[in-house]
N, C-alpha and C. Protein backbone atom coordinates (compact mmCIF):
# COMPACT_ATOMS: atom_id res chain seq x y z
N UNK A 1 35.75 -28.16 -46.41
CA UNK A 1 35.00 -28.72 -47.51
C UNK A 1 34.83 -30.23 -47.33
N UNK A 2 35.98 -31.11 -46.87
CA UNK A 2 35.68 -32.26 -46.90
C UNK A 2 34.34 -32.38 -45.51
N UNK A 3 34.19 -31.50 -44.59
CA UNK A 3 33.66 -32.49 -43.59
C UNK A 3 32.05 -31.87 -44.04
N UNK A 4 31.74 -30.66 -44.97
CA UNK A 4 30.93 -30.47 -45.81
C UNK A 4 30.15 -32.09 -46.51
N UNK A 5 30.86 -32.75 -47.07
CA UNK A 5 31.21 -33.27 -48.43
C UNK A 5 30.78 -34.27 -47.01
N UNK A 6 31.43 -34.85 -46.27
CA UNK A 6 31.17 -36.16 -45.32
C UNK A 6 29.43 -36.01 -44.68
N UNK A 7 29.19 -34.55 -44.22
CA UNK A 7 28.15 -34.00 -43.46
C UNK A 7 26.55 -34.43 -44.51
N UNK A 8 26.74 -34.06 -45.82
CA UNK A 8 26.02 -34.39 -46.77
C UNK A 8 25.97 -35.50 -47.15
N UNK A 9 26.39 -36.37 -47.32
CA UNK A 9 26.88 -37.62 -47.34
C UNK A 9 25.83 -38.33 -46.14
N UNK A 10 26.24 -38.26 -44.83
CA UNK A 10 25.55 -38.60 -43.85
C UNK A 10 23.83 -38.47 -43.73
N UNK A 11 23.64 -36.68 -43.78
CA UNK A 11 22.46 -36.09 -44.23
C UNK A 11 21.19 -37.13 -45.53
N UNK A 12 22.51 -37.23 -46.61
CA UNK A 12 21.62 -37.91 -47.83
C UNK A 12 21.33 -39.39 -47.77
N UNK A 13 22.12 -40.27 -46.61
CA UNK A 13 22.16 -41.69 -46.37
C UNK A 13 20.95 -41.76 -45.53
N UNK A 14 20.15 -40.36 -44.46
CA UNK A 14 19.79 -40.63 -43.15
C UNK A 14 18.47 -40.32 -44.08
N UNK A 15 18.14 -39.28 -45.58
CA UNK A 15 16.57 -38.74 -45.86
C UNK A 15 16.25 -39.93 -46.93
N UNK A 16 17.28 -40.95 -47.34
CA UNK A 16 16.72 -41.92 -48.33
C UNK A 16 16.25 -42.82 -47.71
N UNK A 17 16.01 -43.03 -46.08
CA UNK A 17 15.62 -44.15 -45.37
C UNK A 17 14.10 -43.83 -45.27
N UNK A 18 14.41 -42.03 -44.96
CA UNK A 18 12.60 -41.42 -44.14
C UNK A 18 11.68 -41.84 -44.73
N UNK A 19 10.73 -41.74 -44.36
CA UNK A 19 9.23 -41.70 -45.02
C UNK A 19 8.78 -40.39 -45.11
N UNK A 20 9.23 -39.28 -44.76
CA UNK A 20 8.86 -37.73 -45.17
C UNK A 20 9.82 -37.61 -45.61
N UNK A 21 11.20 -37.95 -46.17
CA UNK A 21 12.10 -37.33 -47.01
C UNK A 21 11.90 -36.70 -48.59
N UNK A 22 11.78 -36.00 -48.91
CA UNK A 22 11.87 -35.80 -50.82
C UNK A 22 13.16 -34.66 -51.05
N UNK A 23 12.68 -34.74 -52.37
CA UNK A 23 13.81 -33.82 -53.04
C UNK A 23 14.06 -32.25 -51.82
N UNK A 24 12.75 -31.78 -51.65
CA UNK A 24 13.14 -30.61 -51.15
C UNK A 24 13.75 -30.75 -49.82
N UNK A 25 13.42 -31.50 -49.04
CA UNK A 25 13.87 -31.94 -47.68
C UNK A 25 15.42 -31.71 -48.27
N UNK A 26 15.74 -32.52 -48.97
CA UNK A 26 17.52 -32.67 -49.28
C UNK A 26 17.92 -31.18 -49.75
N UNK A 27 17.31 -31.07 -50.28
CA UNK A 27 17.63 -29.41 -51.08
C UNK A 27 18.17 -28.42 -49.66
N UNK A 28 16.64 -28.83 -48.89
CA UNK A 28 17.08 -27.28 -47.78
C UNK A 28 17.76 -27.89 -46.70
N UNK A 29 18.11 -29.27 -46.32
CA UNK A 29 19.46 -29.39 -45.43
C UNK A 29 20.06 -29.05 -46.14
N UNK A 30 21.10 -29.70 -47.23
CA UNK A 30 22.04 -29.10 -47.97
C UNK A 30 22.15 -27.84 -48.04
N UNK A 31 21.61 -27.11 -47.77
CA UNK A 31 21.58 -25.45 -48.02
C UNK A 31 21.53 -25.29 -46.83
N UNK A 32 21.18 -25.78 -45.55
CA UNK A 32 21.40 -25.48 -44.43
C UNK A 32 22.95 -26.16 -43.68
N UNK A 33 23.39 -26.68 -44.54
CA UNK A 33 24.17 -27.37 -44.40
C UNK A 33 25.46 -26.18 -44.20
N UNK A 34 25.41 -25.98 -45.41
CA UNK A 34 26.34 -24.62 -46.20
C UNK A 34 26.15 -23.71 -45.82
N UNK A 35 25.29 -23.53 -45.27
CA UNK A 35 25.09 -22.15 -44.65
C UNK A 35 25.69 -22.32 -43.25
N UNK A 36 26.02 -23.37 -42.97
CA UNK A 36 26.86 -23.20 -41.38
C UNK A 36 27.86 -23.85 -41.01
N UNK A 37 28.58 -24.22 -42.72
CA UNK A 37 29.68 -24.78 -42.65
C UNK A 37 30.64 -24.37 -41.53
N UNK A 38 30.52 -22.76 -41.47
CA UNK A 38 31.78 -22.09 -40.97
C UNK A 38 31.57 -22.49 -39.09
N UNK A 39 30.53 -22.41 -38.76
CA UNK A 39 30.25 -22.92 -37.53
C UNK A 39 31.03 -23.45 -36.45
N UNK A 40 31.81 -23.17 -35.30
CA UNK A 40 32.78 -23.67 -34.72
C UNK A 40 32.07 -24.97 -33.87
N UNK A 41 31.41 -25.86 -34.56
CA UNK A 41 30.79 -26.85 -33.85
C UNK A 41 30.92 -28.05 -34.50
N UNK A 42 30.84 -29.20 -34.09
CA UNK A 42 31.11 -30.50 -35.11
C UNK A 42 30.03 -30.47 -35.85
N UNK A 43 30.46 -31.37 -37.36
CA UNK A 43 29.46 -31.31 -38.41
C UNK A 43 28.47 -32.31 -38.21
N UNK A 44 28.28 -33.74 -37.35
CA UNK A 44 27.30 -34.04 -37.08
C UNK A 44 26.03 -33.20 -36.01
N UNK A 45 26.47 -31.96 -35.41
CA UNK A 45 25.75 -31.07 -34.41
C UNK A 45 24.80 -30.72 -35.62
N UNK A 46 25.52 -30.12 -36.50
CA UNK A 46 24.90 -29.17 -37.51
C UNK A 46 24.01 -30.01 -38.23
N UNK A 47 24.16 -31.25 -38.52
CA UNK A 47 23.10 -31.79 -39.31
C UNK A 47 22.00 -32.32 -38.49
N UNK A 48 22.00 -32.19 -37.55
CA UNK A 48 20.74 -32.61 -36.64
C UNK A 48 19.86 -31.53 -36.21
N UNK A 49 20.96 -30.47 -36.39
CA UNK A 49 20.44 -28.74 -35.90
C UNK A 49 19.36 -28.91 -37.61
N UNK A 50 20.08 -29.28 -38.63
CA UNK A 50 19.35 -29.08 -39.46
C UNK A 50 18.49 -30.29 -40.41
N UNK A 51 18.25 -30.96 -39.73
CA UNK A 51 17.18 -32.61 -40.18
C UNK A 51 15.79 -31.76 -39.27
N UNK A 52 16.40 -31.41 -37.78
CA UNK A 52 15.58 -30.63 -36.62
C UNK A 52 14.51 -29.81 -37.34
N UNK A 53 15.46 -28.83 -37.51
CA UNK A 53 14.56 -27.40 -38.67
C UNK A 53 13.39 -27.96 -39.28
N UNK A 54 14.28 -28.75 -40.16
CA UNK A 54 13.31 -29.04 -41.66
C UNK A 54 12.20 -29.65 -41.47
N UNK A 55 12.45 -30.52 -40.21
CA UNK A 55 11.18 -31.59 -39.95
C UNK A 55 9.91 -30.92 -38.81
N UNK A 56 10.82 -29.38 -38.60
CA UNK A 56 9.50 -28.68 -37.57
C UNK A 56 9.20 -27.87 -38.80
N UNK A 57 9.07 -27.64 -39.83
CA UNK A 57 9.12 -27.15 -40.83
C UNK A 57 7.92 -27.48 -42.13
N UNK A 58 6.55 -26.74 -42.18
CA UNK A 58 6.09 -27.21 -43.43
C UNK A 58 6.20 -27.47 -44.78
N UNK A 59 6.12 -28.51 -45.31
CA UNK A 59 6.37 -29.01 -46.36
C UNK A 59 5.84 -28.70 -47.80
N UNK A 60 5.17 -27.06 -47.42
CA UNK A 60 4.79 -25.79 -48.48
C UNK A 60 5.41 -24.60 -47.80
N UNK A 61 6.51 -24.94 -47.05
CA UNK A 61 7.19 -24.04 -46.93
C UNK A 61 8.26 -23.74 -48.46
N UNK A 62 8.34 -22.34 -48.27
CA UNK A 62 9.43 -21.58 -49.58
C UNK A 62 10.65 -21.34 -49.11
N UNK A 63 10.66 -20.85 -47.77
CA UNK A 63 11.82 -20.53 -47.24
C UNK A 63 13.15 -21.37 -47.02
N UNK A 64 13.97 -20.77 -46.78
CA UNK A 64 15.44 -21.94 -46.48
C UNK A 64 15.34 -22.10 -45.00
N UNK A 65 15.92 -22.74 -44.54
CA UNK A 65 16.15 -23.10 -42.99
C UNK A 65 16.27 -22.19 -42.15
N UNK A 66 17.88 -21.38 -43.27
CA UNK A 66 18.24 -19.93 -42.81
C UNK A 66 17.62 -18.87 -42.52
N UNK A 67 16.54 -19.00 -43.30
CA UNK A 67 15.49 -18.03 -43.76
C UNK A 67 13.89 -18.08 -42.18
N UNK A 68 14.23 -19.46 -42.42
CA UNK A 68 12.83 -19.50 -41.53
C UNK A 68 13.22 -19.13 -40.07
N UNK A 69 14.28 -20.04 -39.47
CA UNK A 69 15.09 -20.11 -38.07
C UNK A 69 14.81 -18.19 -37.88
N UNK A 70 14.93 -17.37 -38.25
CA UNK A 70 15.01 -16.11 -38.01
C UNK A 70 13.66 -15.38 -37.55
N UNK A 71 12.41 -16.14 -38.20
CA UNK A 71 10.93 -15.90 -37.26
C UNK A 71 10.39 -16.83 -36.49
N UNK A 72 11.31 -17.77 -36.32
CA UNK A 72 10.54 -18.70 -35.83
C UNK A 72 11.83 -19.35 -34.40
N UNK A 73 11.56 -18.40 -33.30
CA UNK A 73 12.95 -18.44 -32.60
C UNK A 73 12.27 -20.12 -31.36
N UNK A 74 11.13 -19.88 -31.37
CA UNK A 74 10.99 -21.10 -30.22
C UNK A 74 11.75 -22.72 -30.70
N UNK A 75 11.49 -22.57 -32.08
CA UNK A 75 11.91 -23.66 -32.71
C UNK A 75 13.17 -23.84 -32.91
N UNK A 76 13.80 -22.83 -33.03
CA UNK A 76 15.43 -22.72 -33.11
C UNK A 76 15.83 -23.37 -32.14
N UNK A 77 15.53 -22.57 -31.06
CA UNK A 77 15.68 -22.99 -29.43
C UNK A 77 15.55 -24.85 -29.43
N UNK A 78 14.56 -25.41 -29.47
CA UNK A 78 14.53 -26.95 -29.33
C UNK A 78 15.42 -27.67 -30.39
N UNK A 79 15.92 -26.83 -31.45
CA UNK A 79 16.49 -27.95 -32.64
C UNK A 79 18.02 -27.47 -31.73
N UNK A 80 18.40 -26.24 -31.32
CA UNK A 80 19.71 -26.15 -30.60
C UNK A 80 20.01 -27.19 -29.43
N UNK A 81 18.99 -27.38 -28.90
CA UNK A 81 19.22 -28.39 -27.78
C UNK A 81 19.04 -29.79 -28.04
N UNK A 82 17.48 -29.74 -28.90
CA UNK A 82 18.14 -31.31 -29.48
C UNK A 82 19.91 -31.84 -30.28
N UNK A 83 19.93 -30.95 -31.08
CA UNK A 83 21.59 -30.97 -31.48
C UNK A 83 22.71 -30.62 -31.07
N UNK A 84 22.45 -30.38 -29.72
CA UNK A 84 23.49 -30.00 -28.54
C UNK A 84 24.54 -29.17 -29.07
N UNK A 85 23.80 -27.99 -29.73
CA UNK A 85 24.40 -26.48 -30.02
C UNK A 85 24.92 -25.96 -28.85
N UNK A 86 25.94 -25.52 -28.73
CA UNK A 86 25.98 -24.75 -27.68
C UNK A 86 27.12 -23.13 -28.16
């Protein structure tokens, strides 16, 4: 929970700078966030895996990160390597 709590933290310092950041941007990292807390990978991996997503991601999109990453595998693929998922 704390590195949750640090990960969001980081996440919410990095979308108040953007110029495409808004509410929903924050909404669906945070939710992508949590959704891979359990992840055996460091929590800065995961938030880049998921800034990645959101920003290949339309901004009338409905879906969660979680949600989209599952039809949309080419994109998965480049946000894994940009965030050095392994």
């Amino acid at each position: 929970m704390r590195y949750t709590i640090a990960a969001l933290m980081i996440v919410f310092s990095g979308l108040i700078g953007g110029a495409r950041a808004d509410s929903d941007d924050v909404k669906w990292i945070a939710q992508c966030l949590k959704d891979n807390q359990d992840a055996k990978v460091d929590v800065s991996v995961i938030q880049k895996y998921c800034a990645c997503m959101n920003n290949k991601m339309s901004s009338n999109e409905n879906q969660s990160i979680t949600q989209w990453e599952k039809t949309h595998v080419a994109e998965r693929a480049a946000c894994d390597k940009e965030a050095g998922w392994k």
